[in-house]
C-alpha atoms as a PDB file:
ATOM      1  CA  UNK A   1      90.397 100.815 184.433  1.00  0.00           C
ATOM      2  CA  UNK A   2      93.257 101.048 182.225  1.00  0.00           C
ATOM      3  CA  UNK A   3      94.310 104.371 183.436  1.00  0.00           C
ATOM      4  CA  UNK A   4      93.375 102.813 186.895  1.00  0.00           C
ATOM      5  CA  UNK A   5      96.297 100.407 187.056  1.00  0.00           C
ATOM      6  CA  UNK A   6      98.747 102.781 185.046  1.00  0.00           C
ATOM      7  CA  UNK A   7      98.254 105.054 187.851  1.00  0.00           C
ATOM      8  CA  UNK A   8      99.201 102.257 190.290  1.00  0.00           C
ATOM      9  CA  UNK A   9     102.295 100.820 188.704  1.00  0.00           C
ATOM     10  CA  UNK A  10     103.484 104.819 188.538  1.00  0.00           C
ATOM     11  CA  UNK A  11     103.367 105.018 192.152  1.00  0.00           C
ATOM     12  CA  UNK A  12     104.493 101.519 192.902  1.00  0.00           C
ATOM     13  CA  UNK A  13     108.149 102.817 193.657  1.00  0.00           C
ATOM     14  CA  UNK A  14     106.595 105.339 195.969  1.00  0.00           C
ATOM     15  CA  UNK A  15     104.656 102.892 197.634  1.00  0.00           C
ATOM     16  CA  UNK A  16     106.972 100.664 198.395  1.00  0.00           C
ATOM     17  CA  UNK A  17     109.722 103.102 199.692  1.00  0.00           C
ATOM     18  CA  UNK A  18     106.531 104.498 202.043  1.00  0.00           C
ATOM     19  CA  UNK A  19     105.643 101.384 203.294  1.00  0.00           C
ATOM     20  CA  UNK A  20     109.515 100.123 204.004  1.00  0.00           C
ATOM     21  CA  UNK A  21     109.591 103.657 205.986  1.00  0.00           C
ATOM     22  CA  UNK A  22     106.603 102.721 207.650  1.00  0.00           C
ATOM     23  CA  UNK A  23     107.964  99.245 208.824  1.00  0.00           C
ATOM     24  CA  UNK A  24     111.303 101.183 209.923  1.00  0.00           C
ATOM     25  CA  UNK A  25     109.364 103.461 212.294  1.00  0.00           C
ATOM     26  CA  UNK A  26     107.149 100.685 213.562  1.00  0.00           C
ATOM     27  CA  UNK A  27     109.962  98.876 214.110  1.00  0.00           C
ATOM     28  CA  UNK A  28     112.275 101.555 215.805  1.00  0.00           C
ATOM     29  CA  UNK A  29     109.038 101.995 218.504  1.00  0.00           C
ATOM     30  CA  UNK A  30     108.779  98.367 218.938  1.00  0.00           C
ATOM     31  CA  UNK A  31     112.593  98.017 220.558  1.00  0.00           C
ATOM     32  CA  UNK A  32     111.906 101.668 222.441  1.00  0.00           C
ATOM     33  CA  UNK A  33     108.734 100.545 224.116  1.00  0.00           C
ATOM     34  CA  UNK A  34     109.760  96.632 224.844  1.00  0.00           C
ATOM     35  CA  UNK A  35     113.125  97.075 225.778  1.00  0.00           C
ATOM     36  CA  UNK A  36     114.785 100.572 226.214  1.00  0.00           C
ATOM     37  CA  UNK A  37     112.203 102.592 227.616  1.00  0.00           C
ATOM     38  CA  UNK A  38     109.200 101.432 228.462  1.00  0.00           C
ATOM     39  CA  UNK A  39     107.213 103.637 230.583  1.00  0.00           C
ATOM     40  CA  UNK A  40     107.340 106.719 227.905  1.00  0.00           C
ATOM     41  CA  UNK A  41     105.757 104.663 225.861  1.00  0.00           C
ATOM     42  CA  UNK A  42     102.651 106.581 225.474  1.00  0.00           C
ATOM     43  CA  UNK A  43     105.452 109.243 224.074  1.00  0.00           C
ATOM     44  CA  UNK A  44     107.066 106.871 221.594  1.00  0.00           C
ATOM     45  CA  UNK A  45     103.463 105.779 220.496  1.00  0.00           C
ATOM     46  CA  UNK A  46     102.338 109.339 219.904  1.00  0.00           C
ATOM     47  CA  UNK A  47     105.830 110.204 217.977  1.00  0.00           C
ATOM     48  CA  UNK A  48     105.899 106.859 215.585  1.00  0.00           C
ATOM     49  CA  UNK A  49     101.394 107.632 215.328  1.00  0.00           C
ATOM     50  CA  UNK A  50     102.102 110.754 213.475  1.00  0.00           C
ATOM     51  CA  UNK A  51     105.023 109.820 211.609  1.00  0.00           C
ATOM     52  CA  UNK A  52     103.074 107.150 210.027  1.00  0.00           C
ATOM     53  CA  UNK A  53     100.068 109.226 209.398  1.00  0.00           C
ATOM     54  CA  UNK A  54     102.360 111.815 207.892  1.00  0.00           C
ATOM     55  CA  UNK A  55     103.835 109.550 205.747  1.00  0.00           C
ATOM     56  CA  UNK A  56     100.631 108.217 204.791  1.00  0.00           C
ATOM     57  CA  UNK A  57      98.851 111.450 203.792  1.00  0.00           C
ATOM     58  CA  UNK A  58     102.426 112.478 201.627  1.00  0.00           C
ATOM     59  CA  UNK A  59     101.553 109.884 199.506  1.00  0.00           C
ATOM     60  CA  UNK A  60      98.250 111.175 198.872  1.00  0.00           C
ATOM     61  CA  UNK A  61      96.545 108.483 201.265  1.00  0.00           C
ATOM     62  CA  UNK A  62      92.660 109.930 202.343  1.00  0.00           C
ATOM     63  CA  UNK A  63      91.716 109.244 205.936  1.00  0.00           C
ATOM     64  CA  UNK A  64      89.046 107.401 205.052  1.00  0.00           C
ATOM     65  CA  UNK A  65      91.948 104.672 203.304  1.00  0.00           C
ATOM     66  CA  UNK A  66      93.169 105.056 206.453  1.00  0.00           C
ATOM     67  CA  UNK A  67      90.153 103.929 208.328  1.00  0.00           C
ATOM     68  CA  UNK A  68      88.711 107.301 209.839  1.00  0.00           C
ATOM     69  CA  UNK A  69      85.308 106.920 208.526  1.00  0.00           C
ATOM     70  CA  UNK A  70      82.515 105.248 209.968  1.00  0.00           C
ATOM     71  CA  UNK A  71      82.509 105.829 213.970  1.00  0.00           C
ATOM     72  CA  UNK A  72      79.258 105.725 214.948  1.00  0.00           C
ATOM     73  CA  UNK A  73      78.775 102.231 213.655  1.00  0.00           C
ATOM     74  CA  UNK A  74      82.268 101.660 214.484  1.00  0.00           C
ATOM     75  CA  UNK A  75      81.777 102.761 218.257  1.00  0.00           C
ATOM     76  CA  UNK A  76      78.686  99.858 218.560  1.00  0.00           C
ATOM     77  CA  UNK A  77      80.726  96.914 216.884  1.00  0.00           C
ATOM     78  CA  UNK A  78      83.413  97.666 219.322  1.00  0.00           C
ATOM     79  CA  UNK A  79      81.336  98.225 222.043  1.00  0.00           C
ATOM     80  CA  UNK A  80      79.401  94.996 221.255  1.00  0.00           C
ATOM     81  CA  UNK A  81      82.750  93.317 221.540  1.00  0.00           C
ATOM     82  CA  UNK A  82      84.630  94.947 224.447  1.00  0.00           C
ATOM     83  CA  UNK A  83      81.234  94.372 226.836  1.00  0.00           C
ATOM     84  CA  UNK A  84      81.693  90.602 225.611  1.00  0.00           C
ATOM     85  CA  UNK A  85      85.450  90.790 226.246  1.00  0.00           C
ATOM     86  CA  UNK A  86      84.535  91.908 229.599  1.00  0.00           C
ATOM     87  CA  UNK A  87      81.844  88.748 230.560  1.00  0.00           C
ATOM     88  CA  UNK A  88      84.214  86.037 229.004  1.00  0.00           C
ATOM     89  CA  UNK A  89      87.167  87.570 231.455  1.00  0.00           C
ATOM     90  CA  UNK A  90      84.358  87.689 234.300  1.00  0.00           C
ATOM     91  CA  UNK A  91      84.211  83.898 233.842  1.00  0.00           C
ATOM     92  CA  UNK A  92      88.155  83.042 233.137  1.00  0.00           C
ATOM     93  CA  UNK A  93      88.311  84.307 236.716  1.00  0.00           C
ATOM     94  CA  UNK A  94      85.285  82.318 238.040  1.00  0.00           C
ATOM     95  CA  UNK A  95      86.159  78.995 237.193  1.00  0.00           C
ATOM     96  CA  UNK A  96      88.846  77.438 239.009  1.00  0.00           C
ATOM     97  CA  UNK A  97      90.440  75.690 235.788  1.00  0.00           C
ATOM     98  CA  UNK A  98      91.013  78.770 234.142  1.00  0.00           C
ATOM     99  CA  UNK A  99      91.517  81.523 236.648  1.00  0.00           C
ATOM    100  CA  UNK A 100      95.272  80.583 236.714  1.00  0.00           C
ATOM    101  CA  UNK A 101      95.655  82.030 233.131  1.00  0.00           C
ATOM    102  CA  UNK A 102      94.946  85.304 234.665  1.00  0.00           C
ATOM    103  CA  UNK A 103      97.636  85.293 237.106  1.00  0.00           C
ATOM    104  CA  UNK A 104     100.239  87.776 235.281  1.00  0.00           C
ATOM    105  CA  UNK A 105     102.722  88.158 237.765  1.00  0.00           C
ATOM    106  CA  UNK A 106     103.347  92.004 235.397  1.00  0.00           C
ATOM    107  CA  UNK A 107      99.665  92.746 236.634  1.00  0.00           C
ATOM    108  CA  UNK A 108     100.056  91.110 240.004  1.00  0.00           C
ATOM    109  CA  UNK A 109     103.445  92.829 241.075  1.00  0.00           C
ATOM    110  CA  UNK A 110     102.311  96.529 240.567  1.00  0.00           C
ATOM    111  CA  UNK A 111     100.857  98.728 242.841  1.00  0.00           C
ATOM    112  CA  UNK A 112      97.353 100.045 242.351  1.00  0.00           C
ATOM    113  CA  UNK A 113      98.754 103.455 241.275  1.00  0.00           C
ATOM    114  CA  UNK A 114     100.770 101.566 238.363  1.00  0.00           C
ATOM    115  CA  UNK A 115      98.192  99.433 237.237  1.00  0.00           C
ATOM    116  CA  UNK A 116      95.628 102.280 237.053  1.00  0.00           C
ATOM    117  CA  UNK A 117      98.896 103.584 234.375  1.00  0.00           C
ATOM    118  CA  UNK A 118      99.406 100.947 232.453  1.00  0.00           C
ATOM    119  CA  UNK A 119      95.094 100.442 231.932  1.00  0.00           C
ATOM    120  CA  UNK A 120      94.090 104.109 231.622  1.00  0.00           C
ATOM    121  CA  UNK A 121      97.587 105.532 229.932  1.00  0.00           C
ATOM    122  CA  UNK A 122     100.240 103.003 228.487  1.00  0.00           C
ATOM    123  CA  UNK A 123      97.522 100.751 226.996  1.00  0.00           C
ATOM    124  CA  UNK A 124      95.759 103.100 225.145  1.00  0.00           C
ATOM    125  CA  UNK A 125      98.494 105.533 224.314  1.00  0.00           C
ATOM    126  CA  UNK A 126     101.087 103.368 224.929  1.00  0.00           C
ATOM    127  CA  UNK A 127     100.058 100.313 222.505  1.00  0.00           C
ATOM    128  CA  UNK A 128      96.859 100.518 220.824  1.00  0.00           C
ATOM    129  CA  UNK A 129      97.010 104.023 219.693  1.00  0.00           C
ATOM    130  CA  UNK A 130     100.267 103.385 217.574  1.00  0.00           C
ATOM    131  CA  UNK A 131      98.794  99.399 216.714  1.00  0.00           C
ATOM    132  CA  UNK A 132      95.853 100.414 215.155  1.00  0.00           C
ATOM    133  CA  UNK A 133      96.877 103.113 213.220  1.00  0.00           C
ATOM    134  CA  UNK A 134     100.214 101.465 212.277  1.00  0.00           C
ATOM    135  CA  UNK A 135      98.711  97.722 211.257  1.00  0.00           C
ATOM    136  CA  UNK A 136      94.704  98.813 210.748  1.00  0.00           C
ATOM    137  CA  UNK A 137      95.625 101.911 209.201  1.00  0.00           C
ATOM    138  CA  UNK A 138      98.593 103.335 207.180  1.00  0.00           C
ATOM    139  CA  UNK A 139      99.959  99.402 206.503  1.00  0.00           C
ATOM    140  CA  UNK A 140      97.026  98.217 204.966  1.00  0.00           C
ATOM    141  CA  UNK A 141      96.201 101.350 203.541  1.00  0.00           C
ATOM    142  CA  UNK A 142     100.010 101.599 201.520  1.00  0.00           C
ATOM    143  CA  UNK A 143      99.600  97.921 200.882  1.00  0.00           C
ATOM    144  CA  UNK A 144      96.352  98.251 199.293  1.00  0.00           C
ATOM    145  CA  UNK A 145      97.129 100.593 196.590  1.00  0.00           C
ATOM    146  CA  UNK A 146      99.038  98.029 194.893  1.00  0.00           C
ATOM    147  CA  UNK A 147      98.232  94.796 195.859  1.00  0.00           C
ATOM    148  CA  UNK A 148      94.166  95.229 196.993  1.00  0.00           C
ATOM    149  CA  UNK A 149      92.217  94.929 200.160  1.00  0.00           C
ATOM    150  CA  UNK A 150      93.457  90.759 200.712  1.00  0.00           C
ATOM    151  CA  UNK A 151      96.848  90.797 200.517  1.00  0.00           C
ATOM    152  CA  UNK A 152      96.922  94.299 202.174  1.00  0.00           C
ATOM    153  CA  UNK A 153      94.786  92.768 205.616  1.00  0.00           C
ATOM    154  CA  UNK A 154      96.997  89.280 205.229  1.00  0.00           C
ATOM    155  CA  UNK A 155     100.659  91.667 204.761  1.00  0.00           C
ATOM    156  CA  UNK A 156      99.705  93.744 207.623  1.00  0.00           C
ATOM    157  CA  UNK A 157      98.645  90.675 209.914  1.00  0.00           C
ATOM    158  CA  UNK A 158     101.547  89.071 209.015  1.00  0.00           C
ATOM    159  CA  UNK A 159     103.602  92.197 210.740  1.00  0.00           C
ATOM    160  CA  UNK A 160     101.576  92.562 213.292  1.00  0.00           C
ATOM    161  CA  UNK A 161     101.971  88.792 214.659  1.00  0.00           C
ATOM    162  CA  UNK A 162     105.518  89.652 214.031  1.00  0.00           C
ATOM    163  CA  UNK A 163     105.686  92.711 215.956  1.00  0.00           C
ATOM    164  CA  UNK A 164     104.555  90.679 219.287  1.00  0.00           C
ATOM    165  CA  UNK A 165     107.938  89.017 219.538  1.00  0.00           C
ATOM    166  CA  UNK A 166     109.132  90.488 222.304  1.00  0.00           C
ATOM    167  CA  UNK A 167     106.562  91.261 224.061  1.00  0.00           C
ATOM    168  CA  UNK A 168     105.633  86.978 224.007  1.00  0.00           C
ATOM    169  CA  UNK A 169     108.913  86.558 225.517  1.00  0.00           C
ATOM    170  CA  UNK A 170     108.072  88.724 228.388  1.00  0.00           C
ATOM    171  CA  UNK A 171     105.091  87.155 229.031  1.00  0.00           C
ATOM    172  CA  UNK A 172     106.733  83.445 228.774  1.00  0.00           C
ATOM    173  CA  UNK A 173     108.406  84.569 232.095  1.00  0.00           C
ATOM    174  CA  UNK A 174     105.796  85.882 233.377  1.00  0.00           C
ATOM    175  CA  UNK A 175     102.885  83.919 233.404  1.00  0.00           C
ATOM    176  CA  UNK A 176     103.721  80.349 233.498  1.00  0.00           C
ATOM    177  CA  UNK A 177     100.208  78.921 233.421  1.00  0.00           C
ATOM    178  CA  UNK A 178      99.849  80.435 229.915  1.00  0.00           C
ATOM    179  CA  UNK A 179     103.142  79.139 229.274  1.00  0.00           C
ATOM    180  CA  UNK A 180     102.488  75.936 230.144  1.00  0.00           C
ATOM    181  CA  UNK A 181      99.054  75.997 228.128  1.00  0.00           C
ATOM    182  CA  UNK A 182     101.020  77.160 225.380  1.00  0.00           C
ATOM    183  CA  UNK A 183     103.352  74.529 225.139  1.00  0.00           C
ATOM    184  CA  UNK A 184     100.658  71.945 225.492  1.00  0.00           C
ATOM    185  CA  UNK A 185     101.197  70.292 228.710  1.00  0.00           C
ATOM    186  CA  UNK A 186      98.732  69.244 231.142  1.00  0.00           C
ATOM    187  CA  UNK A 187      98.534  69.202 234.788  1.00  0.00           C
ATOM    188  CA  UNK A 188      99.719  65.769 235.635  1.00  0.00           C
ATOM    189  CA  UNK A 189     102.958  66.797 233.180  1.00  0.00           C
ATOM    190  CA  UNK A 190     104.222  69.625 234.952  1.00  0.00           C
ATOM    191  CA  UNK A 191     103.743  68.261 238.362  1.00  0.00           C
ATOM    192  CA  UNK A 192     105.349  64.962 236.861  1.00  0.00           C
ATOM    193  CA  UNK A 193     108.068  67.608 235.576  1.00  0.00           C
ATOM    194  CA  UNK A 194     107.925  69.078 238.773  1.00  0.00           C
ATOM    195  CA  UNK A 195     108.674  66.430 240.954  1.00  0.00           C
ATOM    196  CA  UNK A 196     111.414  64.975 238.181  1.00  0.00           C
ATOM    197  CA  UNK A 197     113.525  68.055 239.169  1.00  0.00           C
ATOM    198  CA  UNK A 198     113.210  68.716 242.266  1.00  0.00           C
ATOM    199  CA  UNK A 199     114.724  65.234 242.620  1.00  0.00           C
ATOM    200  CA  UNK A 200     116.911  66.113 239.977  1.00  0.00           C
ATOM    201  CA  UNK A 201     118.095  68.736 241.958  1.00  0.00           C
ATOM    202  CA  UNK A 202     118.278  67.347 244.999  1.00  0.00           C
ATOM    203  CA  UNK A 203     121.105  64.674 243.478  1.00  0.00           C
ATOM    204  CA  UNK A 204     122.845  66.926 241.529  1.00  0.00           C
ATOM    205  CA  UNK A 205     123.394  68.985 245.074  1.00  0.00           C
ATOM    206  CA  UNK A 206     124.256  65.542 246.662  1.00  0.00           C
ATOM    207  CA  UNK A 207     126.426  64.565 243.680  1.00  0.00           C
ATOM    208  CA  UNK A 208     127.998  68.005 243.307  1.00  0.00           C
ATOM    209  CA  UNK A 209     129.350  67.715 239.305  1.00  0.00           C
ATOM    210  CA  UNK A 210     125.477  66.945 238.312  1.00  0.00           C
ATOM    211  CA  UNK A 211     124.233  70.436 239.455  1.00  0.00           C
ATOM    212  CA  UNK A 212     126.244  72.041 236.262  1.00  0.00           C
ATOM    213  CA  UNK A 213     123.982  69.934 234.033  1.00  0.00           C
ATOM    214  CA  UNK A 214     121.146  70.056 236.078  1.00  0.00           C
ATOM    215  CA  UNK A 215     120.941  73.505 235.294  1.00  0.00           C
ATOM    216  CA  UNK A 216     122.012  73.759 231.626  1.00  0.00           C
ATOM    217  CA  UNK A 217     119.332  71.291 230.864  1.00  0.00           C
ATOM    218  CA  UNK A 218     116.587  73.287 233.062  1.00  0.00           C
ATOM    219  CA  UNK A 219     118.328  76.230 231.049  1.00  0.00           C
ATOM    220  CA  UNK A 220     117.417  74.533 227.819  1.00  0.00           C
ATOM    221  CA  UNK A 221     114.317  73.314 228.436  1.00  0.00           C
ATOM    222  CA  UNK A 222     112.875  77.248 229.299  1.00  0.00           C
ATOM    223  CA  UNK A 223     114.595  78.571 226.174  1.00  0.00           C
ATOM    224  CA  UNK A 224     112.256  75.963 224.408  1.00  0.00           C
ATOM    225  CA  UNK A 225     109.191  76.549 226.383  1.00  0.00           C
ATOM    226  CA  UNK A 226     109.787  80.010 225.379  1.00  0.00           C
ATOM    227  CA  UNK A 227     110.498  79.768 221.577  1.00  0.00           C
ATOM    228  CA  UNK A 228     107.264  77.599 221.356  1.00  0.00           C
ATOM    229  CA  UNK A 229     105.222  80.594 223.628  1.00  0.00           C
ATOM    230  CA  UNK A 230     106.572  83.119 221.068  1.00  0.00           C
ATOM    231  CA  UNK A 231     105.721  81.251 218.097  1.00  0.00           C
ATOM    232  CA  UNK A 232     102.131  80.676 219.031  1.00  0.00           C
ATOM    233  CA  UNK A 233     101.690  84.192 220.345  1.00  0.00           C
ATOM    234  CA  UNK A 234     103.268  85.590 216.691  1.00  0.00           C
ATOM    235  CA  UNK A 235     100.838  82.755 215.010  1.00  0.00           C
ATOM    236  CA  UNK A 236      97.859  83.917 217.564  1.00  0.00           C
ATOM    237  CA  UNK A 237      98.633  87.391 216.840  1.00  0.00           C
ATOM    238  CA  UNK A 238      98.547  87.272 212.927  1.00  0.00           C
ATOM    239  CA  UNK A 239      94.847  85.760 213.202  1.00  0.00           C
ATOM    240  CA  UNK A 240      93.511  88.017 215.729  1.00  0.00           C
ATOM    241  CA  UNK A 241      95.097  90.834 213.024  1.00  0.00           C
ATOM    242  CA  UNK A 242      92.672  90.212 210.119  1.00  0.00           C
ATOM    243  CA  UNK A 243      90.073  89.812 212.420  1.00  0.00           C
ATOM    244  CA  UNK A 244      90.951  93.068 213.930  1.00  0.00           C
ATOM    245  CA  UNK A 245      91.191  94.353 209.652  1.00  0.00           C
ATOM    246  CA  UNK A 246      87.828  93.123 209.030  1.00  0.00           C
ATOM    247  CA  UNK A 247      86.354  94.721 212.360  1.00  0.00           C
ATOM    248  CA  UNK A 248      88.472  98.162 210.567  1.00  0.00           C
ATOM    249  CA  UNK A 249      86.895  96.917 206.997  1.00  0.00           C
ATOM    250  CA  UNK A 250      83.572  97.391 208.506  1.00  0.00           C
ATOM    251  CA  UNK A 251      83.308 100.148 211.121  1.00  0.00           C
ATOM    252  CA  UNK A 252      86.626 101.543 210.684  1.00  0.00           C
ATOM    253  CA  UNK A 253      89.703 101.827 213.209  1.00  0.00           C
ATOM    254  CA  UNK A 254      87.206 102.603 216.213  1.00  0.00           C
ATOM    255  CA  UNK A 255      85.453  98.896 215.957  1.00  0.00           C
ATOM    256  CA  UNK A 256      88.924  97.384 216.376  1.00  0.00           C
ATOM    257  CA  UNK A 257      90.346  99.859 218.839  1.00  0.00           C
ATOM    258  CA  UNK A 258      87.706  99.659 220.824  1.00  0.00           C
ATOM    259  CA  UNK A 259      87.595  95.513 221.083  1.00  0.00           C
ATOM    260  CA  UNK A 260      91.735  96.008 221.218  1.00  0.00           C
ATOM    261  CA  UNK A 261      91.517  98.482 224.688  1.00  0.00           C
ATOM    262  CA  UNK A 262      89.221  95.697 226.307  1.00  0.00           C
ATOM    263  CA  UNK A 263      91.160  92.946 225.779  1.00  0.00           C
ATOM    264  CA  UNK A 264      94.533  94.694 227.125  1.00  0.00           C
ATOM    265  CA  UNK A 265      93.082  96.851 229.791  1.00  0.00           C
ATOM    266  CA  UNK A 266      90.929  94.582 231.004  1.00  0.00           C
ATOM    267  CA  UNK A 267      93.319  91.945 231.136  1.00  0.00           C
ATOM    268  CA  UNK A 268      94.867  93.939 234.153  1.00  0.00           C
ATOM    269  CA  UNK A 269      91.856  94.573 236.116  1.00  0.00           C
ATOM    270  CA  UNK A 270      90.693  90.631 236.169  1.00  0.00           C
ATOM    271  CA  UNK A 271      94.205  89.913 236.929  1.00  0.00           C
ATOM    272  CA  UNK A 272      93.931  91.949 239.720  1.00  0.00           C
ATOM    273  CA  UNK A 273      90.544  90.704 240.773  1.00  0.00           C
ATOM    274  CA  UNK A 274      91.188  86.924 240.094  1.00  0.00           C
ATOM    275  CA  UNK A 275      91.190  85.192 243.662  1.00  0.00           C
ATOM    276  CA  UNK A 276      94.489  83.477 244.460  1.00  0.00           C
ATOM    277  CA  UNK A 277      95.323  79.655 245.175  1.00  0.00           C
ATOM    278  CA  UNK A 278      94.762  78.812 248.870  1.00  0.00           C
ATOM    279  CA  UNK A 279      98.624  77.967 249.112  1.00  0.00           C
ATOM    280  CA  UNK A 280      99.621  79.913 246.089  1.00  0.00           C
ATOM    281  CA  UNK A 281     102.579  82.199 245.743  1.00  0.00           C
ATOM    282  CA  UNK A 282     100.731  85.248 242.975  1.00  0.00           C
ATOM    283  CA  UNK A 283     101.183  88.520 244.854  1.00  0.00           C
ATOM    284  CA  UNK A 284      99.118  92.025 244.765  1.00  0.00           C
ATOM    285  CA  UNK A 285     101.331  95.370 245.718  1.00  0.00           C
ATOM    286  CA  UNK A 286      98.862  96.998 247.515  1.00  0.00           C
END
């Protein structure tokens, strides 16, 4: 035991220099795929995946610390919990009260071509290829060594809620319902809201110098809406990570990759297939 935890504080410098080079990379992917280029995700993804996994293994890290070990039992957890993914997004769409919550005008606005990409290539290249081996794998894995198994799954959760920054503020825009859910308001609010500025607006066109803060307060009131989406999708995010460790803890990375490609793959198909409002204004590019 002794030599145990001499042989841990030796390599704590190491550690620590591999997991800050690890955060750098994950990082550096994170800003590529959200905001400069997108589409090659998949690229990116693949790049950053074996630049972590090199890392990893030059610090002497086995693939089973990684979480390559167990896929057979891995492959029937996640199964288990991608075919209940599946039913539970069969009835979002089939109740009126929450079919708007699948409305995501990112799903809605592509053509079939592109959403076939984004299921079948960007989301499983793209994001949970580089995910799960980044904040199920190599993270935890470096973390561990030092620290143990807890504070490993709670660091890595941490980043990974973290890492979902941008992408929430995407999705702010572009899916109000969840928005609104988000920020806790009901129904009767936002028509209430609605109504309170449309008429707002109508005055300030009347009055002329009201339209200036019209708009600065409608400006103000979405960078709000926003901060509050992002902090519950970081805070959202961070849980579903150490559920996602423990699925890794006990089938390995294929038990939370596998419940990780239903929930974002699917998500575009039952956007697709969720019927619109009578006098709604959701579109599908055919």
């Amino acid at each position: 035991m002794g030599e145990l935890r001499a042989g841990r504080k030796a390599g704590g410098g190491g550690d620590g220099a591999a997991l800050a080079g690890a955060v750098a990379v994950l990082a550096a992917a994170n800003v590529l795929n959200n905001r400069v280029a997108p589409r090659l995700a998949p690229l990116t993804s693949a790049a950053a995946t074996g630049a972590l996994l090199a890392l990893a293994r030059h610090r002497g890290i086995t693939w089973a610390e990684i979480g390559f070990r167990d896929p057979a039992r891995g492959l029937r957890i996640g199964g288990l919990l991608a075919s209940a993914v599946a039913g539970g997004y069969a009835v979002g769409i089939a109740l009126p009260a929450t079919r708007p919550l699948f409305r995501d005008e990112r799903a809605l606005s592509l053509s079939r071509a592109r959403v076939l990409e984004e299921a079948l290539l960007q989301v499983p290249f793209g994001t949970v290829l580089l995910e799960e081996a980044g904040f199920r794998g190599v993270l935890p894995a470096l973390v561990a060594r030092s620290h143990g198994p807890r504070v490993a799954a709670a660091v890595s959760s941490v980043l990974f809620g973290l890492w979902h920054v941008l992408p929430a503020t995407d999705m702010a825009a572009a899916n109000p319902a969840l928005t609104r859910l988000a920020t806790g308001e009901t129904s009767a609010e936002t028509s209430a809201e609605t109504s309170a500025e449309t008429s707002a607006e109508t005055s300030a066109e009347t009055a002329g110098e009201g339209a200036g803060e019209t708009s600065a307060e409608m400006s103000d009131g979405t960078a709000v809406e926003t901060t509050r989406v992002v902090a519950g999708s970081v805070a959202t995010t961070a849980l579903a990570g150490l559920l996602f460790c423990e699925l890794r803890r006990r089938g390995g990375l294929a038990a939370p990759a596998l419940l990780h490609l239903a929930t974002n793959s699917l998500g575009y198909l039952f956007a697709r297939l969720a019927p619109g409002d009578p006098g709604g204004t959701a579109r599908r590019t055919v």
